[in-house]
Protein backbone atom coordinates (compact mmCIF):
# COMPACT_ATOMS: atom_id res chain seq x y z
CA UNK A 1 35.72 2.78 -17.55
CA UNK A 2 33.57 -0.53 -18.97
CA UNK A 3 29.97 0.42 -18.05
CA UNK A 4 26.52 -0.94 -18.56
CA UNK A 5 25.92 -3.13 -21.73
CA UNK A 6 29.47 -3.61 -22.64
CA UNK A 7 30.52 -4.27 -18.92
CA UNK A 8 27.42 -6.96 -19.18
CA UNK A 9 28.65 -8.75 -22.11
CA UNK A 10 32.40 -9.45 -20.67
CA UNK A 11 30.88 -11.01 -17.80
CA UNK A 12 28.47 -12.83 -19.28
CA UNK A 13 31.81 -13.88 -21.62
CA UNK A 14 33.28 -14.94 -18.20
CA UNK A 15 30.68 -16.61 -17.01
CA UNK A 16 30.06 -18.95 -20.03
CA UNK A 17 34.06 -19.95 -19.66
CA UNK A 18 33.47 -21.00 -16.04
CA UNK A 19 30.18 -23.17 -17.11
CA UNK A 20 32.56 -24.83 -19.96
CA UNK A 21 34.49 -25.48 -17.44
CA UNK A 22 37.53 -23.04 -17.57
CA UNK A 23 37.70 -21.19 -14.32
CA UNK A 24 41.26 -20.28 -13.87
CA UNK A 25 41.33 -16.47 -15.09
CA UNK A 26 44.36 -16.66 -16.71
CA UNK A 27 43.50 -19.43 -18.91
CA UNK A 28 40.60 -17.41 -19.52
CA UNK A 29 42.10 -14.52 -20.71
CA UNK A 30 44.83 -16.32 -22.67
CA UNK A 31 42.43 -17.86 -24.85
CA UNK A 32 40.16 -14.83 -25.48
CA UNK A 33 43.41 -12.86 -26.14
CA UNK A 34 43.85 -15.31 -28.94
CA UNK A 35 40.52 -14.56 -30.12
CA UNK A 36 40.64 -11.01 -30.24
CA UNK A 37 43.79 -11.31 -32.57
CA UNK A 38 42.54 -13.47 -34.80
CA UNK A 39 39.30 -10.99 -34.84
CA UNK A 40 41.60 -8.41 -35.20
CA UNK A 41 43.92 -9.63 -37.81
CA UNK A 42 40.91 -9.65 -39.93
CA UNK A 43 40.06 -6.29 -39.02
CA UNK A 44 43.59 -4.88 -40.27
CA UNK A 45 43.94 -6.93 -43.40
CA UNK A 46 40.23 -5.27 -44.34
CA UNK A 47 41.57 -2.14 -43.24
CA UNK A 48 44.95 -1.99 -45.21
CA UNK A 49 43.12 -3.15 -48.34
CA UNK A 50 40.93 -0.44 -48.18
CA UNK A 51 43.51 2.08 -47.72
CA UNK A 52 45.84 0.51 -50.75
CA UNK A 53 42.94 1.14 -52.83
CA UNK A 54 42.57 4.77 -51.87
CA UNK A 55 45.89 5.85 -52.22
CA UNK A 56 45.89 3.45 -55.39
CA UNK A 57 48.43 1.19 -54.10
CA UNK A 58 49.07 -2.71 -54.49
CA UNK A 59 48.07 -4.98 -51.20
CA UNK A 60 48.19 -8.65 -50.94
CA UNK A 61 46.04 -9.85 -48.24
CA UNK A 62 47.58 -12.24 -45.29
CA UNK A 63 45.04 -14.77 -46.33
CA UNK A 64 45.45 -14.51 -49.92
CA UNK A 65 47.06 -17.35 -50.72
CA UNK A 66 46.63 -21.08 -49.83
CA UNK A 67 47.98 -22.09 -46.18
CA UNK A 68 49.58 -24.99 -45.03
CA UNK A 69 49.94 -26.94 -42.61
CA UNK A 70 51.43 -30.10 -42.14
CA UNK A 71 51.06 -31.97 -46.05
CA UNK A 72 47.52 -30.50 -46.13
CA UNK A 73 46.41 -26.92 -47.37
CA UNK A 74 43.32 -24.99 -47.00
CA UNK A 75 41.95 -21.84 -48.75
CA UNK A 76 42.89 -18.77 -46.52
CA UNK A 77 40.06 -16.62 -46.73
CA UNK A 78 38.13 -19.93 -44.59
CA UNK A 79 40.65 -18.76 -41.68
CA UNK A 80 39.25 -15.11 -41.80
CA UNK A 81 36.99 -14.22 -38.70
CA UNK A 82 34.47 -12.88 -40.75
CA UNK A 83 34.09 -15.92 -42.71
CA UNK A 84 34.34 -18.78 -39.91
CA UNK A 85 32.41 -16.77 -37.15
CA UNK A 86 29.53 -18.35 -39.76
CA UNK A 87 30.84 -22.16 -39.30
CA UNK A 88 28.95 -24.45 -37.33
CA UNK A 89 29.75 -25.30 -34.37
CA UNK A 90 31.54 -28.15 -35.26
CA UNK A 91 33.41 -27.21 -38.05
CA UNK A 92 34.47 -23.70 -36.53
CA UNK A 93 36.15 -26.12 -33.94
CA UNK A 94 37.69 -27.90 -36.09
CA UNK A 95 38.90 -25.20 -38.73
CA UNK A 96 40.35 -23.28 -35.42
CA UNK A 97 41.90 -25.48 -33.47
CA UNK A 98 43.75 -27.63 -36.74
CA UNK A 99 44.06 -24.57 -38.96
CA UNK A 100 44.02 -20.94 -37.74
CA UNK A 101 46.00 -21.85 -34.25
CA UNK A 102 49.06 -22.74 -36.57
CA UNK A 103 48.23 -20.17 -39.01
CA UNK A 104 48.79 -17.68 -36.31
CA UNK A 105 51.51 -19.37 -34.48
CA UNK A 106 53.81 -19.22 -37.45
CA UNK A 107 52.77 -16.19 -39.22
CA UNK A 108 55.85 -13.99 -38.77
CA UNK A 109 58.94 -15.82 -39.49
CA UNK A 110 61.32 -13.33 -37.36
CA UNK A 111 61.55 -15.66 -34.08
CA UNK A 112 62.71 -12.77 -32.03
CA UNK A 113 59.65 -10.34 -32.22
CA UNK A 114 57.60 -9.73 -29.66
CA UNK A 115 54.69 -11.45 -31.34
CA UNK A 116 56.49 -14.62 -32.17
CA UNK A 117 57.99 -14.75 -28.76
CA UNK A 118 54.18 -13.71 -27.02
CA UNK A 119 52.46 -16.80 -29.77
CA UNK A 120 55.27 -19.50 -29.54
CA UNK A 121 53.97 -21.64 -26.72
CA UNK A 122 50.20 -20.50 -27.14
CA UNK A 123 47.99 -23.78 -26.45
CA UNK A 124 44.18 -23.65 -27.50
CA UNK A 125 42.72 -24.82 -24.68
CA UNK A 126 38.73 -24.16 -24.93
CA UNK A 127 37.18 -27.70 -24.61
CA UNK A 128 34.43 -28.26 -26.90
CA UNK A 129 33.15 -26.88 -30.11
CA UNK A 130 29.45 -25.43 -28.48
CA UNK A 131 31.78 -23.62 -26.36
CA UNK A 132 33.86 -21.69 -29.02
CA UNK A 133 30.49 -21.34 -30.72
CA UNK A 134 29.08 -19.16 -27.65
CA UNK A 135 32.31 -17.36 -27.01
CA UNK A 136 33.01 -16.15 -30.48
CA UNK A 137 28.69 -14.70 -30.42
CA UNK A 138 29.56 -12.85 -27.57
CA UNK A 139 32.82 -11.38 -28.81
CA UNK A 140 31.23 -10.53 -32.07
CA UNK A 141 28.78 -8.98 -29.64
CA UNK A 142 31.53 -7.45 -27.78
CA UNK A 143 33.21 -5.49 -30.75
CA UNK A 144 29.68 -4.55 -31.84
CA UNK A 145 29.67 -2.53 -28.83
CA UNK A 146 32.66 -0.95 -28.61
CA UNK A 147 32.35 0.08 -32.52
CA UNK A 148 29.39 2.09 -31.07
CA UNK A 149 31.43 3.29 -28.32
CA UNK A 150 32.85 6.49 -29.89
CA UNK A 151 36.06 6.14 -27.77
CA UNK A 152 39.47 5.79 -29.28
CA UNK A 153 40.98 4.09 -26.03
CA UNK A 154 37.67 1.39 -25.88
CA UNK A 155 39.85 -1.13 -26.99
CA UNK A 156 42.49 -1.34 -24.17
CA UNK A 157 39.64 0.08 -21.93
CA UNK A 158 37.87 -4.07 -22.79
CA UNK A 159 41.47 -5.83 -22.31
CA UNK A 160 41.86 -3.59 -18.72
CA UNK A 161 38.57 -4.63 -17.69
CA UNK A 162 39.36 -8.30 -18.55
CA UNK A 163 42.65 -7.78 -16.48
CA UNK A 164 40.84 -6.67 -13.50
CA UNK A 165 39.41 -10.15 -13.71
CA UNK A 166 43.18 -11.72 -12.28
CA UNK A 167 42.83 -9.07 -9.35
CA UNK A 168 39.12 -10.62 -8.73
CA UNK A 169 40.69 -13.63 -8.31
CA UNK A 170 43.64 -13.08 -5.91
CA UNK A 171 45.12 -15.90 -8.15
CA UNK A 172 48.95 -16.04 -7.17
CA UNK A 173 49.29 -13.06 -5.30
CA UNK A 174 48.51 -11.25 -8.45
CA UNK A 175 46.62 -8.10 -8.67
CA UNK A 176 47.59 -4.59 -10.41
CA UNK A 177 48.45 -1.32 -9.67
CA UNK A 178 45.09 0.82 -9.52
CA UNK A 179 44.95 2.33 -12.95
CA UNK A 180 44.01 6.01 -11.50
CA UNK A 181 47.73 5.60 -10.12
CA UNK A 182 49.74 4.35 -12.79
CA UNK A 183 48.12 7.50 -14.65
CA UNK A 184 48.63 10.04 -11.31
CA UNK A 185 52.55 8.74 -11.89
CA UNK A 186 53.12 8.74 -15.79
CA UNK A 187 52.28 12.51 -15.62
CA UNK A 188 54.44 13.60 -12.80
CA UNK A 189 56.99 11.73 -14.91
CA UNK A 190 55.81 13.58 -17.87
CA UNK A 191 57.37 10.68 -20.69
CA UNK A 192 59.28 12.39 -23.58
CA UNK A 193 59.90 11.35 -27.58
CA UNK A 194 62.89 9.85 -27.27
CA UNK A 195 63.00 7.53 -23.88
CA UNK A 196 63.62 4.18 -23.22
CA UNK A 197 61.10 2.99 -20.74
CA UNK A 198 61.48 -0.13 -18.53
CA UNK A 199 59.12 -1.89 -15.40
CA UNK A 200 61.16 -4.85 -14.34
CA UNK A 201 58.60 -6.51 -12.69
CA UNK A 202 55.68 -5.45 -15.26
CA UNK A 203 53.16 -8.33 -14.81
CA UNK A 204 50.53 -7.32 -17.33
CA UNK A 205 52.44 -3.95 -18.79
CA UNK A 206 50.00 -1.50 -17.18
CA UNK A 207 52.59 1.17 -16.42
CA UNK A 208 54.33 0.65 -20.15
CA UNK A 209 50.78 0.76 -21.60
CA UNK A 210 49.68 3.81 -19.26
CA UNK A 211 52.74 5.31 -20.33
CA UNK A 212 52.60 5.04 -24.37
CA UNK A 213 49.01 5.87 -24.05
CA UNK A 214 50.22 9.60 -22.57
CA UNK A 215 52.87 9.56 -25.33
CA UNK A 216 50.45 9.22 -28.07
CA UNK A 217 47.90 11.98 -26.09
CA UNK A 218 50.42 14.36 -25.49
CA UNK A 219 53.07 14.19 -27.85
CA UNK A 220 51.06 12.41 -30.68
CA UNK A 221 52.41 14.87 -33.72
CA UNK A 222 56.28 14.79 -32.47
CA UNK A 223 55.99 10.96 -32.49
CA UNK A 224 53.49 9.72 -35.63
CA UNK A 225 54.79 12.44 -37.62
CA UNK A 226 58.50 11.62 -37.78
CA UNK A 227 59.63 8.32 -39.09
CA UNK A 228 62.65 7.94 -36.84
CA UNK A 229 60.81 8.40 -33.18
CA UNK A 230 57.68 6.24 -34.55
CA UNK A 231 60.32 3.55 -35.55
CA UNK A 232 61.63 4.28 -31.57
CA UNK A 233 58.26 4.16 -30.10
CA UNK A 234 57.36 0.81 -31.62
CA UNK A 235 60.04 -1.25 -31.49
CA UNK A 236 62.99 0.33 -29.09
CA UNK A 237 61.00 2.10 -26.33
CA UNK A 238 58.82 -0.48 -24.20
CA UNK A 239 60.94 -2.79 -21.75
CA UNK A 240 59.38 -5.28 -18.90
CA UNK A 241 60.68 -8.29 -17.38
CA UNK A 242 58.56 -10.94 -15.63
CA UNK A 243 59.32 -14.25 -13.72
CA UNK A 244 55.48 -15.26 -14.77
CA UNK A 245 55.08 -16.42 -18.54
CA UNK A 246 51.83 -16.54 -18.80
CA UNK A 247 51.72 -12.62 -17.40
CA UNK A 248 54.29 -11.85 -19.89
CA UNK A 249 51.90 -13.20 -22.56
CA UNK A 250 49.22 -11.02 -21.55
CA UNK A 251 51.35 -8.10 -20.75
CA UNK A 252 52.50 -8.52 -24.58
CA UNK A 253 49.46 -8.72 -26.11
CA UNK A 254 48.77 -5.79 -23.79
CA UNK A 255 50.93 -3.47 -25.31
CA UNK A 256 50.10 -4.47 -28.87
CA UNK A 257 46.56 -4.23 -28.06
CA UNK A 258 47.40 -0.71 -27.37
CA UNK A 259 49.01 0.09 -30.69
CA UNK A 260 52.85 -1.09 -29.80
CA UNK A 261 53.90 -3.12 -32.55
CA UNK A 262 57.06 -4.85 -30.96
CA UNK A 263 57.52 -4.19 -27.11
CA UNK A 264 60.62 -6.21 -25.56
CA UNK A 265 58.62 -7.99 -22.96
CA UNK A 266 60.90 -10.73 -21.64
CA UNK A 267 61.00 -13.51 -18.90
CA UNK A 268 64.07 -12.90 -16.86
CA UNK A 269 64.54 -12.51 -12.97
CA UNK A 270 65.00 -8.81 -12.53
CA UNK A 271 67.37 -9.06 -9.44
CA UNK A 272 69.74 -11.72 -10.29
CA UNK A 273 72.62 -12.27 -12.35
CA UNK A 274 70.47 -12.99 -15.18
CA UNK A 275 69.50 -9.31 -15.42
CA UNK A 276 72.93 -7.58 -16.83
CA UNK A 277 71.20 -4.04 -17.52
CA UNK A 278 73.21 -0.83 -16.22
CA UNK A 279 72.78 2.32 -16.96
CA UNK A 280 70.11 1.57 -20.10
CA UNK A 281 66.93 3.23 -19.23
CA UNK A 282 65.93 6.63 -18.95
CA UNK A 283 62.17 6.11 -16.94
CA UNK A 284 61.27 3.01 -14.52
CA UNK A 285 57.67 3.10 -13.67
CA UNK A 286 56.92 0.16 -11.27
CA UNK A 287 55.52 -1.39 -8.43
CA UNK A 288 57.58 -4.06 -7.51
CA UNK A 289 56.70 -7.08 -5.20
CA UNK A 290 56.70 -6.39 -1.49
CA UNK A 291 56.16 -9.38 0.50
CA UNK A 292 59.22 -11.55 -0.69
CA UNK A 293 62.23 -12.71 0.79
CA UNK A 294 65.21 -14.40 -1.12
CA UNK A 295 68.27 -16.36 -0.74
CA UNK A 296 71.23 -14.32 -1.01
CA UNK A 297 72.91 -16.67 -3.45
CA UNK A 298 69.76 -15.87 -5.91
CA UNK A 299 70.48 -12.06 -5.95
CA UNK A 300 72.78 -10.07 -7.61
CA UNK A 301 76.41 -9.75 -5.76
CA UNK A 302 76.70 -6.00 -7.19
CA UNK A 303 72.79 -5.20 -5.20
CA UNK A 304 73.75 -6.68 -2.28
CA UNK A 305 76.86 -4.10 -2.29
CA UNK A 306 74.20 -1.82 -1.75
CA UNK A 307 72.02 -3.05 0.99
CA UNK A 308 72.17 -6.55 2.25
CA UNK A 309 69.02 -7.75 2.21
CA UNK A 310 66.50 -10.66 1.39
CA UNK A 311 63.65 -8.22 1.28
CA UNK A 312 62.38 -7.67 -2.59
CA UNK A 313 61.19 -4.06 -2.07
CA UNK A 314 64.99 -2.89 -0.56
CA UNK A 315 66.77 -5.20 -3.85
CA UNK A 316 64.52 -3.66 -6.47
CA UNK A 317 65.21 0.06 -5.28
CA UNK A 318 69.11 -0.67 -5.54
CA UNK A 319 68.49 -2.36 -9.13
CA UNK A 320 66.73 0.60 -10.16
CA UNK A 321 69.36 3.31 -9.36
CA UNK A 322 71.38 0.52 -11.05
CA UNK A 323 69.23 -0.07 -14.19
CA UNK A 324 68.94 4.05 -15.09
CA UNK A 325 70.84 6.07 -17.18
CA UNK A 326 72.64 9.06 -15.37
CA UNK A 327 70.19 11.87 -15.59
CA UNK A 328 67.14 9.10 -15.28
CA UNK A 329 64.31 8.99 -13.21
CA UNK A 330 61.85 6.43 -11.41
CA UNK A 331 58.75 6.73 -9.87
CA UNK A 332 58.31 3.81 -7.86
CA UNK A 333 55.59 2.17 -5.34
CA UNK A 334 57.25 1.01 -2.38
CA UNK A 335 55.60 -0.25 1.01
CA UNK A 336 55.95 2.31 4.00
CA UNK A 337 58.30 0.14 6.08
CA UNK A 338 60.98 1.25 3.02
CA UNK A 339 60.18 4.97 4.39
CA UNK A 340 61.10 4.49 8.34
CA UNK A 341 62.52 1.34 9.11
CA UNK A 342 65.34 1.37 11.50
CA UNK A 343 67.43 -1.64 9.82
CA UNK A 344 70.99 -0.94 8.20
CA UNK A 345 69.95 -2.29 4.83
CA UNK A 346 66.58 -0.27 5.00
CA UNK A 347 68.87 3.38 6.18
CA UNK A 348 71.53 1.96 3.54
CA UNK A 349 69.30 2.44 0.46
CA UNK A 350 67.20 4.97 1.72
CA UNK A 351 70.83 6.98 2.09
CA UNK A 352 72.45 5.98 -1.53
CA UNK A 353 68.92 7.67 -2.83
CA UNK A 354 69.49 10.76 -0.88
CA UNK A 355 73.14 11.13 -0.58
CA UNK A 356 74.30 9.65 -4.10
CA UNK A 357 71.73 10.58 -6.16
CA UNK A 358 68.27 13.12 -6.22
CA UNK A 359 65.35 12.23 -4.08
CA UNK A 360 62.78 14.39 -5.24
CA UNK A 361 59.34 13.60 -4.16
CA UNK A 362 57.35 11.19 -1.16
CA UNK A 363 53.82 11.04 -2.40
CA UNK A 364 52.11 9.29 0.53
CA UNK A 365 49.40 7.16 -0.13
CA UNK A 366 46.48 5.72 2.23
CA UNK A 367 46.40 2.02 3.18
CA UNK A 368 42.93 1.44 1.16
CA UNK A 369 44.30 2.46 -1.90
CA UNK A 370 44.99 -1.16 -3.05
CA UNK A 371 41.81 -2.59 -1.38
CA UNK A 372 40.51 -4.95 -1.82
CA UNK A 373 43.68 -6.77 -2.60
CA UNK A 374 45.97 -5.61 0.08
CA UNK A 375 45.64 -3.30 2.70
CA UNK A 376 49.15 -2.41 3.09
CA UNK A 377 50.05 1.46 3.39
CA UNK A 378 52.32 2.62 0.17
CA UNK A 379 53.86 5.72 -0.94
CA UNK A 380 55.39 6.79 -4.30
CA UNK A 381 59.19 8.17 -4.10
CA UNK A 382 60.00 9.77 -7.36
CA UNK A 383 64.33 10.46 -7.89
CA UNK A 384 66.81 10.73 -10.38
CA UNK A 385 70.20 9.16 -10.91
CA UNK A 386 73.13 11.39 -10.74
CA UNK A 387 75.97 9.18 -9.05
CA UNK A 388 77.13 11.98 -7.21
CA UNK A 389 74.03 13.45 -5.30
CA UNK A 390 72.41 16.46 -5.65
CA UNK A 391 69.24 16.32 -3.24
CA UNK A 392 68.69 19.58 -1.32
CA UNK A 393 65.46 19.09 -0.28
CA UNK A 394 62.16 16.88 -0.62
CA UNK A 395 58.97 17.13 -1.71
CA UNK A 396 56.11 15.73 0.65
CA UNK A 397 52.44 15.50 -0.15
CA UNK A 398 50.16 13.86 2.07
CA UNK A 399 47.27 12.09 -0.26
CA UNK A 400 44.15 11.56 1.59
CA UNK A 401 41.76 10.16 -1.08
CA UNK A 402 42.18 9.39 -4.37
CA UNK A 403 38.98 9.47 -5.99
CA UNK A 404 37.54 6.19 -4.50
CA UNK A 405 36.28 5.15 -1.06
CA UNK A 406 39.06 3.39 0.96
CA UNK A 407 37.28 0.64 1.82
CA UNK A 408 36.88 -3.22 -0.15
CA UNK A 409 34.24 -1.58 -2.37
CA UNK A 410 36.19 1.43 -3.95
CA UNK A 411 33.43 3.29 -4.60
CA UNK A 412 34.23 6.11 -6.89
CA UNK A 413 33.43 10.04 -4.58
CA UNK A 414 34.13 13.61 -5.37
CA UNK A 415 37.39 13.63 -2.84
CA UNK A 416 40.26 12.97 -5.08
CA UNK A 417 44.14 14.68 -4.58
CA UNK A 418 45.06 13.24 -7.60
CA UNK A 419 45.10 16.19 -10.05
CA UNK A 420 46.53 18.72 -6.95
CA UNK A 421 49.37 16.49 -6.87
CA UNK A 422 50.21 16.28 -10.72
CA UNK A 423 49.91 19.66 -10.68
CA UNK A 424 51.52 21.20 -7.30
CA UNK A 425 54.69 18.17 -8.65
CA UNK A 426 55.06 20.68 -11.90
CA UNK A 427 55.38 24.28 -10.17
CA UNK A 428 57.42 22.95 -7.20
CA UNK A 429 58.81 26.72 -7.18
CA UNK A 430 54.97 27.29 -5.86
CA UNK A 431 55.26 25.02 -2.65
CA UNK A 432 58.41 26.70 -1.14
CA UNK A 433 56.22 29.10 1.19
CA UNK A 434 54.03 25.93 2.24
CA UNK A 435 53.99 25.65 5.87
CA UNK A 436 54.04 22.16 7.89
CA UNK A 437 50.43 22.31 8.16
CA UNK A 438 49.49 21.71 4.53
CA UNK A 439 49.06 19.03 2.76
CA UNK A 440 52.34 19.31 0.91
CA UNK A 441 55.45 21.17 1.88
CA UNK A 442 59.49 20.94 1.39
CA UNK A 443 61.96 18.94 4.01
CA UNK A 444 65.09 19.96 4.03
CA UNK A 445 67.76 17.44 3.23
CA UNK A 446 70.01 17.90 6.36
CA UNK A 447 66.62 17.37 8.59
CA UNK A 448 66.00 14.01 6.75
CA UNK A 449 69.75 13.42 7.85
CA UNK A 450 69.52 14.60 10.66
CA UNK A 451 66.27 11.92 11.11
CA UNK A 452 68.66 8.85 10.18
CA UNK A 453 67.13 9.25 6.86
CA UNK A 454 63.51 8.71 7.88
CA UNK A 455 61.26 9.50 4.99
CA UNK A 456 57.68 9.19 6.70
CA UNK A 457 55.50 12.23 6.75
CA UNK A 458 54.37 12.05 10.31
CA UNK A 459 58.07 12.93 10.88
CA UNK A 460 57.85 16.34 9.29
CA UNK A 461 54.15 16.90 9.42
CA UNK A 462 52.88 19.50 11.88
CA UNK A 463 49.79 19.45 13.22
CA UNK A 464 47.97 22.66 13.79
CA UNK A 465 45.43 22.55 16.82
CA UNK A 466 42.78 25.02 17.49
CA UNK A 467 41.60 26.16 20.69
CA UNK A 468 38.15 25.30 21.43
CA UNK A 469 36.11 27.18 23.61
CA UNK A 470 33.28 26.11 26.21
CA UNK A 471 30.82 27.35 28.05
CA UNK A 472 31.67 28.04 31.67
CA UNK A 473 30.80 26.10 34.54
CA UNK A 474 28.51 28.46 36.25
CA UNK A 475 26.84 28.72 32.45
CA UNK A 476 26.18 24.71 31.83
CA UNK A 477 24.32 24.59 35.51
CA UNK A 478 22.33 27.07 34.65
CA UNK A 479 21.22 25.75 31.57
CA UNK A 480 20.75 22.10 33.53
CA UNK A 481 18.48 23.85 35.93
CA UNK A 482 16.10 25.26 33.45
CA UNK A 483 16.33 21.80 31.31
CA UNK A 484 14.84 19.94 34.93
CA UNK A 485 12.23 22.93 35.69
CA UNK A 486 11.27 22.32 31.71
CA UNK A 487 10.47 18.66 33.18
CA UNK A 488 9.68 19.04 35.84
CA UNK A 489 6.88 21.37 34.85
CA UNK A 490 5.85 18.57 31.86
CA UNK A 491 5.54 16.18 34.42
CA UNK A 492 3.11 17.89 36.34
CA UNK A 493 0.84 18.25 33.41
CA UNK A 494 0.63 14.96 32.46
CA UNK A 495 -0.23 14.40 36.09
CA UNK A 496 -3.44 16.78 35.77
CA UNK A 497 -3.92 15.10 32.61
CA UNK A 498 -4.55 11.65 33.95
């Protein structure tokens, strides 16, 4: 969490962009993601060098040599951060914008990496040299901060809270899954070494980034310390897909700011034709859109097999079962109306979950979880692909607070079901003697049936009333009587008084 100082800086960072007249936050973060690169490429060139010459080894640095661009060529060391952070103004400008902006646009000559496909169309769009000037104090100010910040995860801590900035905004419809969640879900998922993680609808990678993060946490010696799974973890683990370019852009630069070398963050339309993946993943963390409605000629023939539907949150369920491996799982958001409504496309997915495959878990969630953004109630089903069934019974857990106040200002309070729920989802043999009256509890899968599927927890839920007792009639006159004698008798004083 970005706090005091630090948290002061990024919005004074913001608020110097809106003055130069950038205001859309995405532009704004595109251009200081291309800042922190640059600052960072620095960085790692200083950092390799140092380590080649402790373990007595040969390095050539990436500005070493003389770049060019165009017919002209400039000493590279002048396109270090280090070196023109000390411009002026003017000349900064210019030795960005003409020199290091191609420099960094064509620096890896393998067209199909992730940072060639995130830097291909990059525009530099801040204005005026004065303004670059201010921006790159305050970032230098920025990274002063955080190197004082003894806190390994700083870094992506900085690019989340510049995220947050798009969910300020309400710009498109945009805003992200709470980050409290996207954790709460990675560890009932528990990631392993070897998977192959997708979010087809990512936006700006938080669930791929939440989810490497854990990797490298829990798992940190399996992975780092064996050549095969590192090469796996960096280049062959990370998938998202994204109709929104500029959100696959950050979303990129998301995952490499969070150590991911080469995450396959594509644009492609998840739920048409255009999408050919089946059976490839073993995990889908996501919260897909809710609120849409498409043509049927748009969507996949082989989805609409499953439910026929223009609603986005039905289509993306079906793609998912479609999408994992036999023997994968998904933990997904999905609006309640996927829970209990009466529709045949909403009981036709709801039943290939159940019936074809393993539902194992309804975490429901309050409606002011995504406040202020939406107030829309949500719930987190968690299954696994088998093709052939193989639910029995489901988990239920009714989440009441999750560590913030449920109203626009999330204020952060004690309350919070959060860790109960990670852990009660890993010793599910533990809830089989919970009654209807807790907070979690198992359904069988013939009463779901039974239900037409239903999958709300008011359906199941029993609530436990307790007799309250009152004083009797004859008791509550009496007490009456000596209340107006107590007045009566005040009264009568004040009386003498005056």
């Amino acid at each position: 969490m970005i706090t005091g100082e630090l948290k002061n800086r990024i919005d004074g960072l913001w608020d110097v962009f809106a003055a130069g007249g950038l205001v859309n936050p995405l532009d704004v973060i595109e251009q200081v993601t291309y800042l922190m690169f640059i600052h960072d490429l620095d960085d790692t060139d200083n950092l390799r060098a140092k380590e080649a010459v402790m373990l007595g080894l040969p390095h050539k640095s990436i500005f070493a040599d003389k770049v060019k661009v165009g017919d002209r060529e400039i000493d590279g060391n002048q396109l270090k951060w280090s070196v023109f952070h000390d411009f002026p103004a003017g000349k900064m400008y210019s030795t960005v914008q003409e020199w290091v902006f191609p420099f960094i646009k064509n620096l890896h000559d393998d067209k199909d990496s992730a940072y060639s496909k995130y830097m291909d169309d990059a525009i530099f769009k801040i204005p005026t040299p004065l303004l670059l000037d201010k921006i790159v104090t305050i970032l230098d100010d920025i990274y002063a901060q955080m190197a004082q910040i003894k806190d390994s995860d700083i870094r992506g801590d900085v690019y989340e809270y510049l995220l947050s900035k798009i969910a300020q905004s309400g710009l498109n419809g945009q805003f992200r899954t709470p980050r409290h969640i996207i954790r709460m879900m990675v560890e009932m998922m528990d990631p392993k070494a070897d998977e192959i993680i997708c979010d087809p609808a990512c936006g700006t990678s938080g669930f791929l980034v939440a989810a490497g993060d854990y990797l490298k946490e829990k798992r940190k010696e399996e992975i780092f310390f064996n050549r095969q799974k590192k090469a796996h973890y960096m280049n062959g683990m990370f998938y998202g897909y994204d109709m929104d370019r500029t959100m696959l852009r950050i979303g990129a630069m998301n995952m490499m700011t969070h150590g991911v070398d080469n995450p396959y963050i594509e644009y492609r339309d998840s739920l048409s034709d255009q999408n050919p993946d089946k059976e490839k993943y073993s995990l889908i963390l996501a919260n897909p859109p809710f609120k849409g409605s498409l043509d049927y000629d748009t969507v996949s023939a082989d989805l609409l097999k499953v439910c026929k539907t223009k609603k986005t949150e039905l289509l993306f369920l079906a793609l998912m079962l479609r999408m994992l491996k036999v023997g994968g799982r998904c933990a997904v958001i999905v609006p309640d109306g996927v829970l209990f409504g009466s529709s045949t496309a909403h009981k036709a997915i709801r039943k290939e979950i159940i019936d074809g495959n393993r539902l194992e878990a309804v975490i429901s969630m309050p409606s002011g979880v995504f406040k202020p953004y939406a107030g829309v109630s949500t719930a987190v089903l968690v299954f696994t692909k088998t093709g052939h069934g193989g639910t029995d019974k489901v988990w239920f857990y009714d989440m009441k607070a999750d560590g913030f106040s449920l109203d626009d200002k999330r204020t952060a309070i004690k309350e919070n079901d959060i860790p109960d729920i990670v852990a009660r989802f890993h010793n599910l043999a533990g809830e089989e003697s919970r009654e209807r009256t807790e907070q979690s509890f198992f359904v069988p899968k013939q009463e779901i049936v039974d239900n037409e599927y239903d999958l709300s927890i008011n359906k199941y839920k029993k609530t436990e009333y307790v007799a309250e007792e009152y004083p009797s009639t004859t008791e509550i006159l009496a007490e009456l009587n000596e209340l107006e004698m107590a007045i009566t008798a005040g009264l009568a004083e004040l009386e003498e008084m005056l």
